[in-house]
Every structure is written in structure tokens, then in C-alpha cells.
Protein backbone atom coordinates (compact mmCIF):
# COMPACT_ATOMS: atom_id res chain seq x y z
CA UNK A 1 155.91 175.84 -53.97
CA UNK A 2 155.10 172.48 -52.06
CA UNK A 3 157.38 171.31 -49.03
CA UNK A 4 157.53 167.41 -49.98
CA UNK A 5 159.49 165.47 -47.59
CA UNK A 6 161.08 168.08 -46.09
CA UNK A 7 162.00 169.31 -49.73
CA UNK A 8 160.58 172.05 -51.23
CA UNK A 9 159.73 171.72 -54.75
CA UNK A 10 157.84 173.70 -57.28
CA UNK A 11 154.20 173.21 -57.73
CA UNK A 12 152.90 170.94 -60.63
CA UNK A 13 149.88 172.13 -61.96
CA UNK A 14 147.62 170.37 -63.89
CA UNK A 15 147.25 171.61 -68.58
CA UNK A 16 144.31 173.46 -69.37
CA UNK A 17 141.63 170.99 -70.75
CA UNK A 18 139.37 171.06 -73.41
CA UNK A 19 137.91 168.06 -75.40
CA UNK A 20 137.94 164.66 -73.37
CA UNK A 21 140.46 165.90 -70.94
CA UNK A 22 142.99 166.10 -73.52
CA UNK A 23 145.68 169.00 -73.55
CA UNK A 24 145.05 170.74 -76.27
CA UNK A 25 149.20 171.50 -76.90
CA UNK A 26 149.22 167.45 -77.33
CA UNK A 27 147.22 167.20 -80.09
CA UNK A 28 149.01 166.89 -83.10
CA UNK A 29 148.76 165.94 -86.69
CA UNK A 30 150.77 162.76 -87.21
CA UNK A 31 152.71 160.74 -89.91
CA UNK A 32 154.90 157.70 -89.87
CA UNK A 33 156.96 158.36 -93.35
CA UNK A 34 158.91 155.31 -94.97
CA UNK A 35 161.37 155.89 -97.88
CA UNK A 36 160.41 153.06 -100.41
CA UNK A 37 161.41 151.37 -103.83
CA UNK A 38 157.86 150.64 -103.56
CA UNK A 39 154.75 150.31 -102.00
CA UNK A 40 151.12 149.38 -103.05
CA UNK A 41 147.51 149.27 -101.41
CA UNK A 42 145.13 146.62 -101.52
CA UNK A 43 141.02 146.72 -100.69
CA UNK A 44 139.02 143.73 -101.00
CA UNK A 45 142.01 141.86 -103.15
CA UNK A 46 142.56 144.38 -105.64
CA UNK A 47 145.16 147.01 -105.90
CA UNK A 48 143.56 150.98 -105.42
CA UNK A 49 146.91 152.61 -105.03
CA UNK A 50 150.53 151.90 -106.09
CA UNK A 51 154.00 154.18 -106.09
CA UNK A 52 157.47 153.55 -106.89
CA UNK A 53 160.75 155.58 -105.41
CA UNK A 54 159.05 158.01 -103.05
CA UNK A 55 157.05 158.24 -99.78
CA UNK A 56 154.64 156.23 -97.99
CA UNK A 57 152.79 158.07 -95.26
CA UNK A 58 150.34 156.97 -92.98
CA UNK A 59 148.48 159.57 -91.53
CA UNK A 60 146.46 160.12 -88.54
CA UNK A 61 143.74 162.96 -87.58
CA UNK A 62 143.45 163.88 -83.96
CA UNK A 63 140.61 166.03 -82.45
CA UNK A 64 142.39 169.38 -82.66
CA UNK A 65 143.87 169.29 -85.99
CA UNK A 66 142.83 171.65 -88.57
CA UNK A 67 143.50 172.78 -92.07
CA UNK A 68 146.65 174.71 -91.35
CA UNK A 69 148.60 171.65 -89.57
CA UNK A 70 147.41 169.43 -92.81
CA UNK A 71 149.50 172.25 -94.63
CA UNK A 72 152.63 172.39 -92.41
CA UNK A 73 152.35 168.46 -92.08
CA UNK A 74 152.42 168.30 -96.08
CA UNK A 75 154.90 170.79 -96.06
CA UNK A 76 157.24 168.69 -94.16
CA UNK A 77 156.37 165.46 -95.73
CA UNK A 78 157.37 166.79 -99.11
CA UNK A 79 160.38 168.54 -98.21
CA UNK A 80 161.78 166.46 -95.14
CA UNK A 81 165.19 165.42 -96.47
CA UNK A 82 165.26 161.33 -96.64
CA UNK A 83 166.85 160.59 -99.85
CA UNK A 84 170.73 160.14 -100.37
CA UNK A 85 172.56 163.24 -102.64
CA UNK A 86 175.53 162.38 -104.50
CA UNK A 87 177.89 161.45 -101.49
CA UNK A 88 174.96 158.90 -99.87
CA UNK A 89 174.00 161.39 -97.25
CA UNK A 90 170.36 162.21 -97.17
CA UNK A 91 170.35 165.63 -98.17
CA UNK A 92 167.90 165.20 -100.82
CA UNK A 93 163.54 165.28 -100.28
CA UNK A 94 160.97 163.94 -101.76
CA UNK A 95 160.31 167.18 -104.60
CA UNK A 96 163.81 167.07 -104.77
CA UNK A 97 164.10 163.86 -106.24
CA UNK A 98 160.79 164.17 -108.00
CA UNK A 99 159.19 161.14 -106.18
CA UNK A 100 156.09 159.59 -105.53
CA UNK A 101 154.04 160.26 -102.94
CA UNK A 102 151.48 157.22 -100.95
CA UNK A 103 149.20 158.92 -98.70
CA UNK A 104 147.13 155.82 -96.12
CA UNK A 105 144.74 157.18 -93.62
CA UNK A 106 145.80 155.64 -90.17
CA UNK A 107 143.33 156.73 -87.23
CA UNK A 108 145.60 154.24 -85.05
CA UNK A 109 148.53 156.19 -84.94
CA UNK A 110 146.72 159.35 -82.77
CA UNK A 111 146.35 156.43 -79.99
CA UNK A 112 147.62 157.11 -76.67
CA UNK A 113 149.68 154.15 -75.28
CA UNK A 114 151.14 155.36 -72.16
CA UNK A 115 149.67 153.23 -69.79
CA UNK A 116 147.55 149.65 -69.63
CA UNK A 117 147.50 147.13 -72.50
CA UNK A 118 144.71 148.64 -74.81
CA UNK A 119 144.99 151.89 -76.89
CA UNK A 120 143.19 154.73 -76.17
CA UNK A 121 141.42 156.73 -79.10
CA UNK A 122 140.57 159.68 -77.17
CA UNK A 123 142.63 162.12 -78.95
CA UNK A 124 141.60 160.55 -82.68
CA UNK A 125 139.44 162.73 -84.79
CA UNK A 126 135.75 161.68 -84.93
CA UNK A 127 135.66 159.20 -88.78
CA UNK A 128 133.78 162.77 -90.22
CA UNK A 129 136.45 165.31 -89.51
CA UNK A 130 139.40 162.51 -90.02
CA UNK A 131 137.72 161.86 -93.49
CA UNK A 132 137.54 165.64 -94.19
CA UNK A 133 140.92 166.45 -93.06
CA UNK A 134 142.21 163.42 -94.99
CA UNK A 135 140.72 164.52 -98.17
CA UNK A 136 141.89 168.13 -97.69
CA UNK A 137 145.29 166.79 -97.16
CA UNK A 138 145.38 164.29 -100.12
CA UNK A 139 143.44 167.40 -102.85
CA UNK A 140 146.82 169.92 -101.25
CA UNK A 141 149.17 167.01 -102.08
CA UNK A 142 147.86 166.68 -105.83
CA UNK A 143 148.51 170.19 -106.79
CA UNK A 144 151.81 170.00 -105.52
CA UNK A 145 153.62 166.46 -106.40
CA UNK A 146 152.11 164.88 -109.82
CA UNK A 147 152.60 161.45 -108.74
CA UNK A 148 149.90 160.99 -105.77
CA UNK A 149 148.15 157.92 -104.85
CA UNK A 150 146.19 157.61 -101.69
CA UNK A 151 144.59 154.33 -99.77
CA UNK A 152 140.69 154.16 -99.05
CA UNK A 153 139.74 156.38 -95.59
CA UNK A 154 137.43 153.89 -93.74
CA UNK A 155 138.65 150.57 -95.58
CA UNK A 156 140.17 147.47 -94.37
CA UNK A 157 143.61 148.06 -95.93
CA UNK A 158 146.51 145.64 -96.66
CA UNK A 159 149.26 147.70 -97.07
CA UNK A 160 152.98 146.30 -98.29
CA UNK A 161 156.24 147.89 -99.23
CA UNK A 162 159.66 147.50 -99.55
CA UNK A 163 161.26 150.29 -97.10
CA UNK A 164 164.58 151.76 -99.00
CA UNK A 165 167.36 151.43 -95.89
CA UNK A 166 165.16 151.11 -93.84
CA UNK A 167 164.46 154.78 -93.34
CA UNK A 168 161.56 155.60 -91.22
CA UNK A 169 160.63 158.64 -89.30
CA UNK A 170 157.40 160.06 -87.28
CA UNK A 171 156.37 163.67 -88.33
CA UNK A 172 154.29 165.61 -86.25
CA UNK A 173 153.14 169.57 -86.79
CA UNK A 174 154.33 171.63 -83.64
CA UNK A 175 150.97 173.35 -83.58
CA UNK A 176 149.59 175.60 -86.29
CA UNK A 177 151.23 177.22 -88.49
CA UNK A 178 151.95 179.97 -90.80
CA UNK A 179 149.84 179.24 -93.77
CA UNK A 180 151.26 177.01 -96.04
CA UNK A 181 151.24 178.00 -99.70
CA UNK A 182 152.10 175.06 -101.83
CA UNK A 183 154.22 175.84 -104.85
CA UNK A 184 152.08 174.91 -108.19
CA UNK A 185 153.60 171.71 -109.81
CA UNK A 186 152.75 173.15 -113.41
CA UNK A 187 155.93 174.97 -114.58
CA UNK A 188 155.38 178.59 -116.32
């Protein structure tokens, strides 16, 4: 306990550090998910990637991030309940309705924009591991939804879509989890 003007208050101490300074309990895997009528990628003028009804989420790689929070984040991607049931309440996700899924590597979102008037990429994974982790992502995502596109890690991107509401949430993992098993999409 500190005395503080005359006021005793309880100590703050400082996170445990690891890479750059960075709290390791920060670091998250991140998406920014949009429900869309439609959305489409382009590189260099020409269209790589293009859904209907579904998903678009950008996705951003920090430092700490790992296989198992790729999982979870997937996991709660696909079954994060944005679409309306049959009284217009979103009860419904994205397997429910048998949607389509756009995947678009964003390194920008890991930023950290507390403080000044530039971005901070400290907490972004290096372009090796975000590539990696990107592509681990995306190959989990195809056995699971059979409508998958995903933009170009690395590229200048022009993304456009029309967002369905417009409904638009951030997902982030809470740390890692259990092991994520996706369900096979082929039926038996």
C-alpha cells in the first residue's frame, strides 16, 4: 500500500513483460467481422476473392498468437450469432445459415493506438509468423465451411462490400484455448 496525498491506496504494479515490453495477457488474436450481401477482393485490378451472404473478416496476427487462438478465433467467427432467425433477431451464425466465409489478412488491426498520432506495430506478428498463422487459419476454415475465399497476405488490397445492417463486431480470443476440433463439412 502507498500513502498518496494523505490517502492510502493500493500499490500498482507494473505486468510481467516479455517481447517488446508487451504484456503478454494483451496479446490477442483479432477480427473485425461484417455481415454482408457481398463482398469481393481486388489485387492489381483484378478480382482474387469474392462471397455472397456470409462473413467478411479481417484478421490480424499479433506476436503471441498461436495455433490454438487461430482455432478458438475460427471457432467464434463461424458460430458467432449475426444473422436474423425467423422473428429478425440474430439468433442465427454463419454455419447456421450455410454462408460464405471472406477471410483478408489485416496486420493493422494488432496496432496499438492509445496514445500520439501514429500507430504502433509492436504487438503485430513479424510478416513470417502472420503469413503462417494466416494460412493455418484460412486451410482450418476450408475443412469446415465449403464456401471460403481469402485475400492475398502481403498484397496491396482493395477491399469493398456491402455490410448487411450494418452489423459489425471485433472478435478477439481470450487467450488460448481448449483445442478446437472443427466439425468435418462432408456429411456421413
Amino acid at each position: 500500500m502507498l500513502i498518496v496525498r494523505g490517502v492510502l491506496k493500493p500499490e500498482r504494479r507494473k505486468p510481467s513483460t516479455t517481447i517488446a515490453g508487451l504484456n503478454p495477457l494483451q496479446l490477442k488474436m483479432i477480427s473485425i467481422i461484417q455481415r454482408v450481401t457481398t463482398a469481393k477482393v481486388n489485387v492489381n485490378q483484378t478480382v482474387i476473392a469474392k462471397i455472397d451472404k456470409g462473413i467478411l473478416a479481417l484478421v490480424a496476427v499479433e506476436k503471441m498468437d498461436t495455433e490454438k487462438e487461430a482455432r478458438r478465433l475460427l471457432e467464434r467467427i463461424l458460430n458467432y450469432r449475426i444473422f436474423p432467425d425467423e422473428n429478425d433477431r440474430m439468433n442465427l451464425s454463419l454455419k447456421d445459415i450455410q454462408g460464405e466465409l471472406l477471410l483478408v489478412p489485416q496486420f493493422t488491426l494488432a496496432a496499438d493506438t492509445r496514445k500520439g498520432n501514429r500507430p504502433s506495430f509492436t504487438s503485430a506478428a513479424p510478416p513470417e509468423k502472420g503469413r503462417e498463422l494466416f494460412e493455418y487459419f484460412t486451410g482450418i476454415a476450408k475443412t469446415v465451411i465449403p464456401a471460403v475465399q481469402c485475400g492475398q497476405f502481403g498484397a496491396d488490397m482493395k477491399v469493398s462490400l456491402i455490410n448487411d445492417g450494418p452489423v459489425t463486431f471485433t472478435l478477439q480470443t481470450a487467450g488460448p484455448s481448449e483445442g478446437y476440433q472443427p466439425e468435418s463439412s462432408s456429411s456421413s
